[in-house]
N, C-alpha and C. Protein backbone atom coordinates (compact mmCIF):
# COMPACT_ATOMS: atom_id res chain seq x y z
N UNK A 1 0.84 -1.20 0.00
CA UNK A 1 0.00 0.00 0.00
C UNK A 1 0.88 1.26 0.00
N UNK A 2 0.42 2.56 -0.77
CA UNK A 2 1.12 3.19 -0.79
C UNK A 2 1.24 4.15 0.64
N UNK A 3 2.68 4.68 0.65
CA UNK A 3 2.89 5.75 1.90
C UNK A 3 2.71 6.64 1.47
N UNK A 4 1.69 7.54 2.22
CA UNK A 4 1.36 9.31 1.53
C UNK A 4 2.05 10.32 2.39
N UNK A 5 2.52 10.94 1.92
CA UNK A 5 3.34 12.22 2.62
C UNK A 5 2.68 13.42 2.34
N UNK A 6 1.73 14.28 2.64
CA UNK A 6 1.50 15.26 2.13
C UNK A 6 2.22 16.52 2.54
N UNK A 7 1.67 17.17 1.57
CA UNK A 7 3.10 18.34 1.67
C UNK A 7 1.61 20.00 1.71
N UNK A 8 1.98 20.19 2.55
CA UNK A 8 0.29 21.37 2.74
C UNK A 8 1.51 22.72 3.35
N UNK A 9 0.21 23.56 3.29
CA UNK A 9 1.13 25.12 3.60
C UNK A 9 0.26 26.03 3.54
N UNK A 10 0.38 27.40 3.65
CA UNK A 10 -0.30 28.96 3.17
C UNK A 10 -0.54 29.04 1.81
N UNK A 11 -0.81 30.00 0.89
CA UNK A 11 -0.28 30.61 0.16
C UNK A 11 1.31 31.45 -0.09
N UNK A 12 1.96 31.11 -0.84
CA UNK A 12 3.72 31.71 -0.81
C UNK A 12 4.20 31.22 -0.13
N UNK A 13 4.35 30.12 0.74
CA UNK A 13 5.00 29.24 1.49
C UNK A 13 5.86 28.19 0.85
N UNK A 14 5.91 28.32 -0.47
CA UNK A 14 6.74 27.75 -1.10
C UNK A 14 6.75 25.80 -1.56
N UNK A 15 5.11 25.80 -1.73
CA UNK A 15 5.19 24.44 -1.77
C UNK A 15 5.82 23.65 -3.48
N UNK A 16 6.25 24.67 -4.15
CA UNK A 16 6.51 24.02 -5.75
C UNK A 16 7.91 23.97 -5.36
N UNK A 17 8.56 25.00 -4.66
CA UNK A 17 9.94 25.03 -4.78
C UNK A 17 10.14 23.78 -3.52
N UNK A 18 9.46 23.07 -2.97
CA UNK A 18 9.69 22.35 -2.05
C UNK A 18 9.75 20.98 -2.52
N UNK A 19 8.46 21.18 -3.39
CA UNK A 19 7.93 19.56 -3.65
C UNK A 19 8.91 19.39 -5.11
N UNK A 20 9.76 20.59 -5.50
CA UNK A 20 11.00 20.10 -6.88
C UNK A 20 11.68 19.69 -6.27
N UNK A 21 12.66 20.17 -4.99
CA UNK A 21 13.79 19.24 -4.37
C UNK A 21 13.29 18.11 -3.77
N UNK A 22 12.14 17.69 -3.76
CA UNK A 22 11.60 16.06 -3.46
C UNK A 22 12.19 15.59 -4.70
N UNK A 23 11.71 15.90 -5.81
CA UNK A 23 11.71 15.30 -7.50
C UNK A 23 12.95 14.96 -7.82
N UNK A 24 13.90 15.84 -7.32
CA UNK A 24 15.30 15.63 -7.60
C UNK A 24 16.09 14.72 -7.22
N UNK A 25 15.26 14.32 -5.79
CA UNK A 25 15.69 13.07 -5.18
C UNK A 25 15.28 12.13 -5.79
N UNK A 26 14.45 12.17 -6.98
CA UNK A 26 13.84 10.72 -7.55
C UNK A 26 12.86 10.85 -6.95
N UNK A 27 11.72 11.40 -6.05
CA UNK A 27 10.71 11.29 -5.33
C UNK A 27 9.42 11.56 -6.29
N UNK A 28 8.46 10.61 -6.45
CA UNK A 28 7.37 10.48 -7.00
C UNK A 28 6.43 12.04 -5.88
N UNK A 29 5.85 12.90 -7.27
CA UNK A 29 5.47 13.71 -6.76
C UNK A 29 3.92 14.05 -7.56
N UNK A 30 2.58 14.10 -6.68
CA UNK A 30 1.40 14.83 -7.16
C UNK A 30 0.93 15.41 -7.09
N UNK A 31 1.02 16.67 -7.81
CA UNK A 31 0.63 17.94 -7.42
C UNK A 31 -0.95 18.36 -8.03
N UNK A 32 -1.25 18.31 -6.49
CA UNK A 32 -3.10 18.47 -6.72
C UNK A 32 -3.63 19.78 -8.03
N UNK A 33 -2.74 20.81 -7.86
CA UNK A 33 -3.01 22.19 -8.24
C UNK A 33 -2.57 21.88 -10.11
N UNK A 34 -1.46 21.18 -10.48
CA UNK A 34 -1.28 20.79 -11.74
C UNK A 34 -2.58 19.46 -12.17
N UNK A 35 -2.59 18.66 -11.61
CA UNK A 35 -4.14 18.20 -11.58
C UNK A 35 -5.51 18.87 -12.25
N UNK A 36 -5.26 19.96 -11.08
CA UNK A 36 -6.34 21.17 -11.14
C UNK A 36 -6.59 21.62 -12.40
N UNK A 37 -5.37 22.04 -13.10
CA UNK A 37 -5.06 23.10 -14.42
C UNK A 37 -5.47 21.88 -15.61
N UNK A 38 -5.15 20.74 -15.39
CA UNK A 38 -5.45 19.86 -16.26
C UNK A 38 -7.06 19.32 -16.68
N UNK A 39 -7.54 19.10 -15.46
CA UNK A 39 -9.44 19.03 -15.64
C UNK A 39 -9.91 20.39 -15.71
N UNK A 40 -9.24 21.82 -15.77
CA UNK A 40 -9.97 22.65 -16.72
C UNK A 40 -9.54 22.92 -17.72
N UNK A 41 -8.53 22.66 -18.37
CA UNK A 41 -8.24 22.65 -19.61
C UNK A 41 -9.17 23.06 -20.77
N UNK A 42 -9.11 24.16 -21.74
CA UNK A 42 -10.00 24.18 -22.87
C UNK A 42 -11.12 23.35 -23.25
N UNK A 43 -12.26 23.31 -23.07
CA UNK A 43 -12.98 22.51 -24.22
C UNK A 43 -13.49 21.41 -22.86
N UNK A 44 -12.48 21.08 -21.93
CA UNK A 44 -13.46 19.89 -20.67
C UNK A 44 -14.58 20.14 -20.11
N UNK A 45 -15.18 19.35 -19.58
CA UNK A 45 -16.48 19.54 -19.01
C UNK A 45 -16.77 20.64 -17.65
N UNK A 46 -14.96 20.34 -17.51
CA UNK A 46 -15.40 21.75 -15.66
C UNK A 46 -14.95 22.87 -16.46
N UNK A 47 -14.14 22.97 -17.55
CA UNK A 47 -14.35 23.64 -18.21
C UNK A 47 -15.21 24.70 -18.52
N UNK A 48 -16.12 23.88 -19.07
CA UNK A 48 -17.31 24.21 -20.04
C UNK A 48 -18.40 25.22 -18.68
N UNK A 49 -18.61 24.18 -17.58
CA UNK A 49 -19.50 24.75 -15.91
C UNK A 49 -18.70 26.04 -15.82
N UNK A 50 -17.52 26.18 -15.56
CA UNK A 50 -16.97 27.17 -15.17
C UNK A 50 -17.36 28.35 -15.93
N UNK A 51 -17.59 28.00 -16.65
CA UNK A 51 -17.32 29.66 -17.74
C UNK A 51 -18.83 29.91 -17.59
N UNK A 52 -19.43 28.84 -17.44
CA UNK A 52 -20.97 29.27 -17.32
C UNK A 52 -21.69 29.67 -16.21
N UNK A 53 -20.94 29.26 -15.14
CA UNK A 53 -21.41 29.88 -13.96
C UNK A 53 -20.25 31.22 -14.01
N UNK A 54 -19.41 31.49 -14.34
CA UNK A 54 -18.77 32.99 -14.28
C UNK A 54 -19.21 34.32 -15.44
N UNK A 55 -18.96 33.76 -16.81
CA UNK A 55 -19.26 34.33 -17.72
C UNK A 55 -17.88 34.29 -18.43
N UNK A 56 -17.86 34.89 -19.48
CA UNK A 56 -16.78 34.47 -20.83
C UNK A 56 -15.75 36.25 -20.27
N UNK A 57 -15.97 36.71 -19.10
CA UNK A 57 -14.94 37.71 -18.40
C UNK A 57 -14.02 37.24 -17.92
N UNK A 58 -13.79 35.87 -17.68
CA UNK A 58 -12.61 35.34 -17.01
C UNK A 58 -12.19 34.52 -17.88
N UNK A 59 -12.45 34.86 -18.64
CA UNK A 59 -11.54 33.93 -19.93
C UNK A 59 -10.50 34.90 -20.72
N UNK A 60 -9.47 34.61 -20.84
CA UNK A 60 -8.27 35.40 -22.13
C UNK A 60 -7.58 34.49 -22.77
N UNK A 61 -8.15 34.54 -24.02
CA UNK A 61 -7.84 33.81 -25.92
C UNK A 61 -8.30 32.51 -25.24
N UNK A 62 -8.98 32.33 -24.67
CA UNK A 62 -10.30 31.17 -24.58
C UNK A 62 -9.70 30.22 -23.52
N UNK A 63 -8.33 31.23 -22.69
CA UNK A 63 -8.31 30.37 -21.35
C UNK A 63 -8.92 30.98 -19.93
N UNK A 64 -8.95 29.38 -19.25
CA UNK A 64 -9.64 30.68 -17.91
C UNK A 64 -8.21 31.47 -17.43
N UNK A 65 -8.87 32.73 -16.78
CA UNK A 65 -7.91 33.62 -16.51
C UNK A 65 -7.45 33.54 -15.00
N UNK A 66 -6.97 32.78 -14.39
CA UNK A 66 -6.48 32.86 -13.03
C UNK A 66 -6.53 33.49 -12.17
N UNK A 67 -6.46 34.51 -12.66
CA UNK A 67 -6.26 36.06 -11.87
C UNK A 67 -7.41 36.39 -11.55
N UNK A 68 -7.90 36.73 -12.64
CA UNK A 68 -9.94 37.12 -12.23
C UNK A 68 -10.52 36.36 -12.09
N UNK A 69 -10.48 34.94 -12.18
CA UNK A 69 -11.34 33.95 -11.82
C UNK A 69 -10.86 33.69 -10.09
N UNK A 70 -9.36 34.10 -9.63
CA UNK A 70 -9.00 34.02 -8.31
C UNK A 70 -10.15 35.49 -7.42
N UNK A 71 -10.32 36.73 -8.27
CA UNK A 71 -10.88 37.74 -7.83
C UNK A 71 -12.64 37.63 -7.11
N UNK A 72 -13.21 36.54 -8.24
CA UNK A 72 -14.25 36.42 -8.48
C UNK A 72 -14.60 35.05 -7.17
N UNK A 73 -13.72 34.36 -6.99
CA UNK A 73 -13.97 33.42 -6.06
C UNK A 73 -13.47 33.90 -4.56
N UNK A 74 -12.79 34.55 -4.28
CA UNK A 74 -12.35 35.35 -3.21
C UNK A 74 -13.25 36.43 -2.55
N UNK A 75 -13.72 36.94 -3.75
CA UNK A 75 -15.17 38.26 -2.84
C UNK A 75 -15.74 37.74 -2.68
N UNK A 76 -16.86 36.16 -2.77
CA UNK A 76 -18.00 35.23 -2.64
C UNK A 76 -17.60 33.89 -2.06
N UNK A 77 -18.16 33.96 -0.73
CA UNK A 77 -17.68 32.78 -0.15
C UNK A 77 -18.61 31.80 -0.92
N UNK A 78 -19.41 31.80 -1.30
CA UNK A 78 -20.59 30.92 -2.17
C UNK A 78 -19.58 30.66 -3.69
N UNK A 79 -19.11 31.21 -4.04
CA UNK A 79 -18.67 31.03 -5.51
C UNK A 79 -17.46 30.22 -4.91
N UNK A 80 -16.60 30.45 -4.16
CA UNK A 80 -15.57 29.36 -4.08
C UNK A 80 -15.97 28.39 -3.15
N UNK A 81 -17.11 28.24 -2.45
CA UNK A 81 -17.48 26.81 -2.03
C UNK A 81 -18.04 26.10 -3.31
N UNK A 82 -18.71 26.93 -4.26
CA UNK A 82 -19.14 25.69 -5.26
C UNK A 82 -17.91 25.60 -6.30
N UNK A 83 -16.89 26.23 -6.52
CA UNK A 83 -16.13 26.21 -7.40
C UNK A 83 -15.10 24.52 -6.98
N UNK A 84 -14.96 24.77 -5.54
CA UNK A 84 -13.89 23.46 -4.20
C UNK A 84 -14.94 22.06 -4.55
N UNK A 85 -16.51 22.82 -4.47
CA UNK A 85 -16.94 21.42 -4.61
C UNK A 85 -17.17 20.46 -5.93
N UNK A 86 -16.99 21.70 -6.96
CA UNK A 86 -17.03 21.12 -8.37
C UNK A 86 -15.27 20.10 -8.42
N UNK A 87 -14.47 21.09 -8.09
CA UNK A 87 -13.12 20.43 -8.83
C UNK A 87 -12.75 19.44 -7.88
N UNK A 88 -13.24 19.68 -6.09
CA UNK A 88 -11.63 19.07 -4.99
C UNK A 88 -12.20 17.40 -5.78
N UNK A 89 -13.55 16.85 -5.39
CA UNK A 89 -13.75 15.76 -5.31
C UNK A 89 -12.81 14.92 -6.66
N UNK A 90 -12.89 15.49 -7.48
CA UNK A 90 -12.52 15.27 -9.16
C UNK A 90 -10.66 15.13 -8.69
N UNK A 91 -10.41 16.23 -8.36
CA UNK A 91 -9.31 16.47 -7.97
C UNK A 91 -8.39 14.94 -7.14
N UNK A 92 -9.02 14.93 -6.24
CA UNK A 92 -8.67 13.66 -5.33
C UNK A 92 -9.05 12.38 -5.78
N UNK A 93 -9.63 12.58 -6.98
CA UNK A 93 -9.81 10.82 -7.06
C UNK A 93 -8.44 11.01 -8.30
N UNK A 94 -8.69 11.86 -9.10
CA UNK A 94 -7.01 11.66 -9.93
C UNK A 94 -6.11 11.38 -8.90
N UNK A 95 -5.89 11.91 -8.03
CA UNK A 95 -4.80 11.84 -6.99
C UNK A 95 -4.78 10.27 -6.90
N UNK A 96 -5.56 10.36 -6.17
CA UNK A 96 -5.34 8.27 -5.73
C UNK A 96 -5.22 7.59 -7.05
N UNK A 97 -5.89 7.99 -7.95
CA UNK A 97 -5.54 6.99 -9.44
C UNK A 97 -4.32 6.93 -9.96
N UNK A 98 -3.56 8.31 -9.92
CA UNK A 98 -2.30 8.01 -10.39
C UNK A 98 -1.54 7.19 -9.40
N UNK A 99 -1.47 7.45 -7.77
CA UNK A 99 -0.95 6.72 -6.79
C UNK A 99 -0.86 5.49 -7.05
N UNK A 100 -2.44 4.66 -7.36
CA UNK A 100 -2.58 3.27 -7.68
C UNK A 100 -1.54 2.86 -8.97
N UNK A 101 -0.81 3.68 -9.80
CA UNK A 101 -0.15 3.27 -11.01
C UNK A 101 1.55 3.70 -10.59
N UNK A 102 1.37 4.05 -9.63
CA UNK A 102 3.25 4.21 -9.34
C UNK A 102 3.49 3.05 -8.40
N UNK A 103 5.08 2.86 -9.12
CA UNK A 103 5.81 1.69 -8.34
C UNK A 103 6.64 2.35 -7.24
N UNK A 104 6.84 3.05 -6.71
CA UNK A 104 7.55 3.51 -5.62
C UNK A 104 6.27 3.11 -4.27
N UNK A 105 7.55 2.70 -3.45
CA UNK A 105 6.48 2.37 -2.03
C UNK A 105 5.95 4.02 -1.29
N UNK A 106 6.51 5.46 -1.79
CA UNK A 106 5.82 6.47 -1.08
C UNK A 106 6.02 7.29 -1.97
N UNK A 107 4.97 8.53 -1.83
CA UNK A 107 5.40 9.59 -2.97
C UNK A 107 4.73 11.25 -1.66
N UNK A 108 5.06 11.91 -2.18
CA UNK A 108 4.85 13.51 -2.02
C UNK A 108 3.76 14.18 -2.71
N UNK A 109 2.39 14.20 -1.73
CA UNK A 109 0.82 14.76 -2.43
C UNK A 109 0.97 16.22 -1.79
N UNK A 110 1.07 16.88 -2.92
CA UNK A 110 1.15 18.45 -2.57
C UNK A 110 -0.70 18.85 -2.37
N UNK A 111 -1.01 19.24 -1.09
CA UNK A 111 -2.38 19.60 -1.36
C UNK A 111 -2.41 20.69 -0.06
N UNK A 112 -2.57 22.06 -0.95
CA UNK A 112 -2.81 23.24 -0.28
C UNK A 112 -3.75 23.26 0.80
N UNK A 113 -5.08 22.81 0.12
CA UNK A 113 -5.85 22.84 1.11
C UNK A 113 -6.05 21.27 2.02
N UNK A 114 -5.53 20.99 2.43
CA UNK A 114 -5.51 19.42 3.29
C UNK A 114 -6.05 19.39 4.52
N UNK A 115 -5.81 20.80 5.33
CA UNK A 115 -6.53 20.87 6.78
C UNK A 115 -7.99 21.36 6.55
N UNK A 116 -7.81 22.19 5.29
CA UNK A 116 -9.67 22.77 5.75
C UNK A 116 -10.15 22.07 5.09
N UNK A 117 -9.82 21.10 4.37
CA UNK A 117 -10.21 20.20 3.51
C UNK A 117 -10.82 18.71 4.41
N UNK A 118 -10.39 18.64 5.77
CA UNK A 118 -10.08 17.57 6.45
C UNK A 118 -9.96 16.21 5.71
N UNK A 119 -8.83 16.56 4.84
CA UNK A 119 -8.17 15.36 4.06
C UNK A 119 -6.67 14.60 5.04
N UNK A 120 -6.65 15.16 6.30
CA UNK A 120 -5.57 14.38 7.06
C UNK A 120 -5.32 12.94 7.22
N UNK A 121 -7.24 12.92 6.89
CA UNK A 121 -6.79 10.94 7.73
C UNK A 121 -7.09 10.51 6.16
N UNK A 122 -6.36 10.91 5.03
CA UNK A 122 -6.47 10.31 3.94
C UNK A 122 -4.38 9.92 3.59
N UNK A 123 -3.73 10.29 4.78
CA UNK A 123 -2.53 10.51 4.47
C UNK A 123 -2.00 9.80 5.71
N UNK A 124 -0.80 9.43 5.53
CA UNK A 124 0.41 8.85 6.47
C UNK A 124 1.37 9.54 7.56
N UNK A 125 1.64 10.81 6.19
CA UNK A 125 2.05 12.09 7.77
C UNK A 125 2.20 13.39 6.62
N UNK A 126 2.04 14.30 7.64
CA UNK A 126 2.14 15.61 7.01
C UNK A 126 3.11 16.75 7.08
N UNK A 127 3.51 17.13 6.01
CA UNK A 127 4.78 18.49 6.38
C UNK A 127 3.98 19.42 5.92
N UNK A 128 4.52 20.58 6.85
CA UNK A 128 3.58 21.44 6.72
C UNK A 128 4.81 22.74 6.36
N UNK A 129 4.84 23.37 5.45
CA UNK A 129 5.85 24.63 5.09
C UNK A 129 5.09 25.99 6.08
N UNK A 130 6.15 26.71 6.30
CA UNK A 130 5.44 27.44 7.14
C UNK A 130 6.52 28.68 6.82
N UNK A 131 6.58 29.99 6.80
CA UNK A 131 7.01 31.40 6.77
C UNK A 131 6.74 32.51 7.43
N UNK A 132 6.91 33.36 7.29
CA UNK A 132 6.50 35.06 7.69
C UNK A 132 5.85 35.27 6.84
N UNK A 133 4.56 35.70 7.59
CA UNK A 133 3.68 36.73 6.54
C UNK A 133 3.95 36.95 5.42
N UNK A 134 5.22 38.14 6.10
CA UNK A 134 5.95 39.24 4.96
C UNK A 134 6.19 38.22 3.65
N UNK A 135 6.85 37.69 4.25
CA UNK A 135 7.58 36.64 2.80
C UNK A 135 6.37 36.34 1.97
N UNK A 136 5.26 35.56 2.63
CA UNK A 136 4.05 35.24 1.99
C UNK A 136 3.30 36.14 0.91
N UNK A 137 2.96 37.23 1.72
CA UNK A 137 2.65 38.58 0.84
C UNK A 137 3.75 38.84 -0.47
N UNK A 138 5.00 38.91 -0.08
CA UNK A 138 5.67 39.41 -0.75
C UNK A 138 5.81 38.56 -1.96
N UNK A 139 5.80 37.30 -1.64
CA UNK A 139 5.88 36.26 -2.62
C UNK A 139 4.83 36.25 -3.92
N UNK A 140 3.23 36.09 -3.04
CA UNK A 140 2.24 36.24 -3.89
C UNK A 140 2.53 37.35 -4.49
N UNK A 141 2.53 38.52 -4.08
CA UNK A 141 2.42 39.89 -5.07
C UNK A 141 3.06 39.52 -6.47
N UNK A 142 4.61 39.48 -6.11
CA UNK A 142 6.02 39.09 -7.09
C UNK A 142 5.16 37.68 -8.41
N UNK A 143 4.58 37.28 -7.72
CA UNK A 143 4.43 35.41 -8.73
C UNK A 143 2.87 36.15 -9.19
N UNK A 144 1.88 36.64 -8.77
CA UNK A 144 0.16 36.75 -9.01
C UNK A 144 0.17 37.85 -9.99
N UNK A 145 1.12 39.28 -9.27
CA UNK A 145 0.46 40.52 -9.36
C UNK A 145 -1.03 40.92 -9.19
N UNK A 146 -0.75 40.63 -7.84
CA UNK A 146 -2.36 41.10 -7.37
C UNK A 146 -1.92 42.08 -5.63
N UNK A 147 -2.63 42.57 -5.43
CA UNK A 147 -2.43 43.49 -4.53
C UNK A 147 -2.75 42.98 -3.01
N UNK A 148 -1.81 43.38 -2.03
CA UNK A 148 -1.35 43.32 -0.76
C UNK A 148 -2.59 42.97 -0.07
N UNK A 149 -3.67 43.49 -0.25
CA UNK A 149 -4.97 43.29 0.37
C UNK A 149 -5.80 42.45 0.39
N UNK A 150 -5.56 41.73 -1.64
CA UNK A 150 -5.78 40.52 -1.66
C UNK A 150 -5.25 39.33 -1.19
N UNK A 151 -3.89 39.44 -1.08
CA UNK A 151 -3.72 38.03 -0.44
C UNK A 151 -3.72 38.32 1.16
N UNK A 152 -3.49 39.27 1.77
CA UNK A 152 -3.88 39.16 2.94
C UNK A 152 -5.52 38.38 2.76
N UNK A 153 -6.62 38.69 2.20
CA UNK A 153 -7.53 38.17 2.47
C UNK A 153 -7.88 36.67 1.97
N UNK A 154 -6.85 36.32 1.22
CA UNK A 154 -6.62 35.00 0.87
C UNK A 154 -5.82 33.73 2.11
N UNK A 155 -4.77 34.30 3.07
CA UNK A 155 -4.71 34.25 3.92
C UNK A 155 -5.66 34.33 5.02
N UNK A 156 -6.52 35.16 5.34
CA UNK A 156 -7.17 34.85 6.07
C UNK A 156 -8.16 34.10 6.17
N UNK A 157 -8.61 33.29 5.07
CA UNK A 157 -9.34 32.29 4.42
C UNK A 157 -9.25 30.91 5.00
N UNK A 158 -7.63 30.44 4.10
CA UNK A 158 -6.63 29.87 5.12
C UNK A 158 -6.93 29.58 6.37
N UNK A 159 -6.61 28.20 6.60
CA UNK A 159 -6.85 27.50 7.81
C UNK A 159 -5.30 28.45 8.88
N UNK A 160 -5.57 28.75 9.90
CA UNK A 160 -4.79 29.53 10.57
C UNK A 160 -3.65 28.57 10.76
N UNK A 161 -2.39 29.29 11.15
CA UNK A 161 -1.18 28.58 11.87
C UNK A 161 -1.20 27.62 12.74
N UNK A 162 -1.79 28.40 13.65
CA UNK A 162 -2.22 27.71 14.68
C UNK A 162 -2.85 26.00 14.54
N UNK A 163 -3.48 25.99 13.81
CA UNK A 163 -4.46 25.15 13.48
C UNK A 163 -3.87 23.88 12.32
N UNK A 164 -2.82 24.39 11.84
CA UNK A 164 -2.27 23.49 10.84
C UNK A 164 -0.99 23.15 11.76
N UNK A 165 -0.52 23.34 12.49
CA UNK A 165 0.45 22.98 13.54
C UNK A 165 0.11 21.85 14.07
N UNK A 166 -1.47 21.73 14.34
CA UNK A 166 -1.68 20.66 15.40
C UNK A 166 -1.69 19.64 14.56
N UNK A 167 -1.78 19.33 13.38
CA UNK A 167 -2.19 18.00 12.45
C UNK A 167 -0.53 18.06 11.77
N UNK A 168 0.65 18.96 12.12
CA UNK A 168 1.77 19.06 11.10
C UNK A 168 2.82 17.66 11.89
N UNK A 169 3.26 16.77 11.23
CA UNK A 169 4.19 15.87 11.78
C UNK A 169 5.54 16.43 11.37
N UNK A 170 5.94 16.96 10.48
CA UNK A 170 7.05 17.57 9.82
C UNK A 170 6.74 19.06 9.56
N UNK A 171 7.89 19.98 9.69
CA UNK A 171 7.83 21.21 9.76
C UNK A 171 9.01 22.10 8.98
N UNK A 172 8.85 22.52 7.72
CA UNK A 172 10.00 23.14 6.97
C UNK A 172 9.85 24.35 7.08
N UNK A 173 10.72 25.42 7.60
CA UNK A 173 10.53 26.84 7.45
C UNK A 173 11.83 27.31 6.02
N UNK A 174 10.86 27.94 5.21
CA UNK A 174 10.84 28.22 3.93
C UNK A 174 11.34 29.87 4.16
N UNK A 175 11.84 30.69 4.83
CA UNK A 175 11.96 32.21 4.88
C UNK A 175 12.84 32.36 3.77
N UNK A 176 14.18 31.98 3.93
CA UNK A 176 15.38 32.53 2.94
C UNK A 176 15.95 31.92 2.27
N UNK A 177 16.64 30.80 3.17
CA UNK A 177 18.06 29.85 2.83
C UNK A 177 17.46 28.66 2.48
N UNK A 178 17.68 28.69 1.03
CA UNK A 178 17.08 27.67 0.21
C UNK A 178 18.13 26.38 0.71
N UNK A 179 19.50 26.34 1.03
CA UNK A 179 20.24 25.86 1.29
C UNK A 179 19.40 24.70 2.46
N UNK A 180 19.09 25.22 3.53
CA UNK A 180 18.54 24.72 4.66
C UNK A 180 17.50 24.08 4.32
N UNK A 181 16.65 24.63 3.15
CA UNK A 181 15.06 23.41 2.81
C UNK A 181 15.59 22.50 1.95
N UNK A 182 16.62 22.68 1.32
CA UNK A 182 17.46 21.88 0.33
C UNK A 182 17.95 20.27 1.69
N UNK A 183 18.33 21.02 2.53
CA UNK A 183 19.06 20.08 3.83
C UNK A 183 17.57 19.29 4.38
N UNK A 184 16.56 19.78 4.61
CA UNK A 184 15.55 19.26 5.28
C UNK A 184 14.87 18.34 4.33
N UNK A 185 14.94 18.34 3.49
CA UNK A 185 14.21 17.61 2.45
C UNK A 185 15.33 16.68 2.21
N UNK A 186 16.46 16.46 2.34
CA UNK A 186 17.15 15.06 1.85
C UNK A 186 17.12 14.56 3.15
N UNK A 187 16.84 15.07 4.51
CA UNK A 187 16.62 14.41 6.01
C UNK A 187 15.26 13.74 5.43
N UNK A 188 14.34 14.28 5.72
CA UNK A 188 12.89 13.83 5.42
C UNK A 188 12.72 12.55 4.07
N UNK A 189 13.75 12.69 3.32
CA UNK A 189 13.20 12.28 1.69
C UNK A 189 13.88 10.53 2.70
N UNK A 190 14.81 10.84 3.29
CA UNK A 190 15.76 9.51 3.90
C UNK A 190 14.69 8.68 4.21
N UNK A 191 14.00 10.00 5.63
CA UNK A 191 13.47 9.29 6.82
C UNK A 191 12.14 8.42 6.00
N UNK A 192 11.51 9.00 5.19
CA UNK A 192 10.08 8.15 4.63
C UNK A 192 10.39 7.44 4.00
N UNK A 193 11.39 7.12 3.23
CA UNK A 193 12.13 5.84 2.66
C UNK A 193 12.25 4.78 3.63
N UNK A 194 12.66 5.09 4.70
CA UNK A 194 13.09 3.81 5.81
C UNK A 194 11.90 3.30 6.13
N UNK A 195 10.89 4.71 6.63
CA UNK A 195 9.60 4.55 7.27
C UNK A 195 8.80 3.19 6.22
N UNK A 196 8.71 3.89 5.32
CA UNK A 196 7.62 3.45 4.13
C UNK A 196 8.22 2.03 3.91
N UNK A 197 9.49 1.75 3.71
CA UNK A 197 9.90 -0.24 3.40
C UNK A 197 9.81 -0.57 5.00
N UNK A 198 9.95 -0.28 5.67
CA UNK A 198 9.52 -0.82 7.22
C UNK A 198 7.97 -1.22 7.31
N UNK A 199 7.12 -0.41 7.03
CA UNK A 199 5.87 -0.25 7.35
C UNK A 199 5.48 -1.68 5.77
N UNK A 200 5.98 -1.86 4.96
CA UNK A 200 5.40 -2.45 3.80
C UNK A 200 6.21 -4.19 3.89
N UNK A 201 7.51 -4.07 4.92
CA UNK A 201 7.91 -5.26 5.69
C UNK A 201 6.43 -5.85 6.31
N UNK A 202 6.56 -5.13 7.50
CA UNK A 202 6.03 -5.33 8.45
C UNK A 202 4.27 -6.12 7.91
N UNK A 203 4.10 -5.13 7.23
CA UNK A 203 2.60 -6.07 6.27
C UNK A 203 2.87 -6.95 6.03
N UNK A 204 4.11 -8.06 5.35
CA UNK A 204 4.18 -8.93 4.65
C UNK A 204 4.56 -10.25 5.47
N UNK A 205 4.96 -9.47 6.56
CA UNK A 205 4.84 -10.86 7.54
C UNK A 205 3.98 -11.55 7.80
C-alpha cells in the first residue's frame, strides 16, 4: 500500500519550490493544483460549468484567466465553495488513481488545502511549510500581481497557523536559505524511505 506524505502550507509558502527538491531526489510527486489546471483545460467539461457559472470575463484567448477567476472566487464565499466542490472531489480521485499506477512504495501529495479540507486521515504524515507573513505577501504579489490586500484576504481564508500545527508531523521553514530546505528535504526524503519499506515489511509478515 502506498505511503502518503502530504506536503500542505499557506499561500507563498513555497510548496513548488519544495515539492521540486523532493523530485530531484527521484521522489514520485502529485501535485493536486497541476491536476487542477489539467481538468480545466480548454474545451473539458469543468471547463465548459466554469465559464458558465462565471461568464466568458474570465476567460483570455479562450483560457480561464487565473487572476480574475482568483478575484471572483475570493469576494464570494458561495462562488468558491461551489467552485472546491465542483473540482476538490474530481481532484482527489485523480490523486489516488495516479498513486494506484506508481511503483515507488511512497510519494509527495502536494495539497494546499488538506486541513480545511479535512483530508488528514487520507494521508500517512504531514509536512507542513510554514514562513513570515511578509515573505508570503511578498511572494504572492512578485508570482500573481495582485495586490497586498488581496492576499492578505486570501490568507485569512486559510486555515490559521495555529491550526495546521496541530495536524503538522514535519515542519519546513521556507523564509530565505534555500540551502537549509534543500538540507531538510534530503533528512525527510531519507526518513520516509526507511519509514515506508519498514511499514510495507512489516505487512508482509
Amino acid at each position: 500500500m502506498m505511503y502518503i506524505v502530504a506536503l500542505t502550507g499557506g499561500i507563498g509558502t513555497g510548496k513548488t519550490t519544495v515539492s521540486n527538491e523532493f523530485k530531484k531526489l527521484g521522489v514520485d510527486v502529485i501535485d493536486t493544483d497541476v491536476i487542477a489546471k489539467y481538468l480545466i483545460k480548454p474545451g473539458s467539461n469543468l471547463f465548459k460549468k466554469i465559464v458558465k457559472k462565471f461568464g466568458k470575463s474570465i476567460l483570455e484567448n479562450n483560457i480561464l484567466n487565473r487572476k480574475i477567476l482568483r478575484k471572483k472566487i475570493f469576494s464570494s464565499k458561495q462562488n468558491r465553495m461551489w467552485l472546491e466542490n465542483l473540482l476538490h472531489p474530481l481532484i482527489y480521485y485523480e490523486s489516488f488513481k495516479l498513486m494506484s499506477h506508481l511503483k515507488s512504495k511512497w510519494c509527495i501529495w502536494v495539497v494546499p488545502l488538506l486541513i480545511e479540507k479535512k483530508m488528514f486521515n487520507k494521508v500517512n504524515r504531514i509536512i507542513l511549510l510554514d514562513c513570515s507573513i511578509k515573505n508570503q505577501i511578498y511572494r504572492v504579489i512578485k508570482r500573481d500581481s495582485i495586490t497586498k490586500q488581496e492576499v492578505k484576504k486570501i490568507i485569512k481564508i486559510q486555515a490559521s497557523k495555529k491550526k495546521k500545527y496541530i495536524f503538522a508531523h514535519d515542519i519546513i521553514y521556507n523564509n530565505s536559505d534555500l540551502n537549509d530546505v534543500k538540507k531538510k528535504v534530503y533528512i525527510l526524503k531519507n526518513f520516509y524511505t526507511y519509514v515506508s519499506k519498514n511499514i510495507v515489511h512489516k505487512k508482509n509478515i
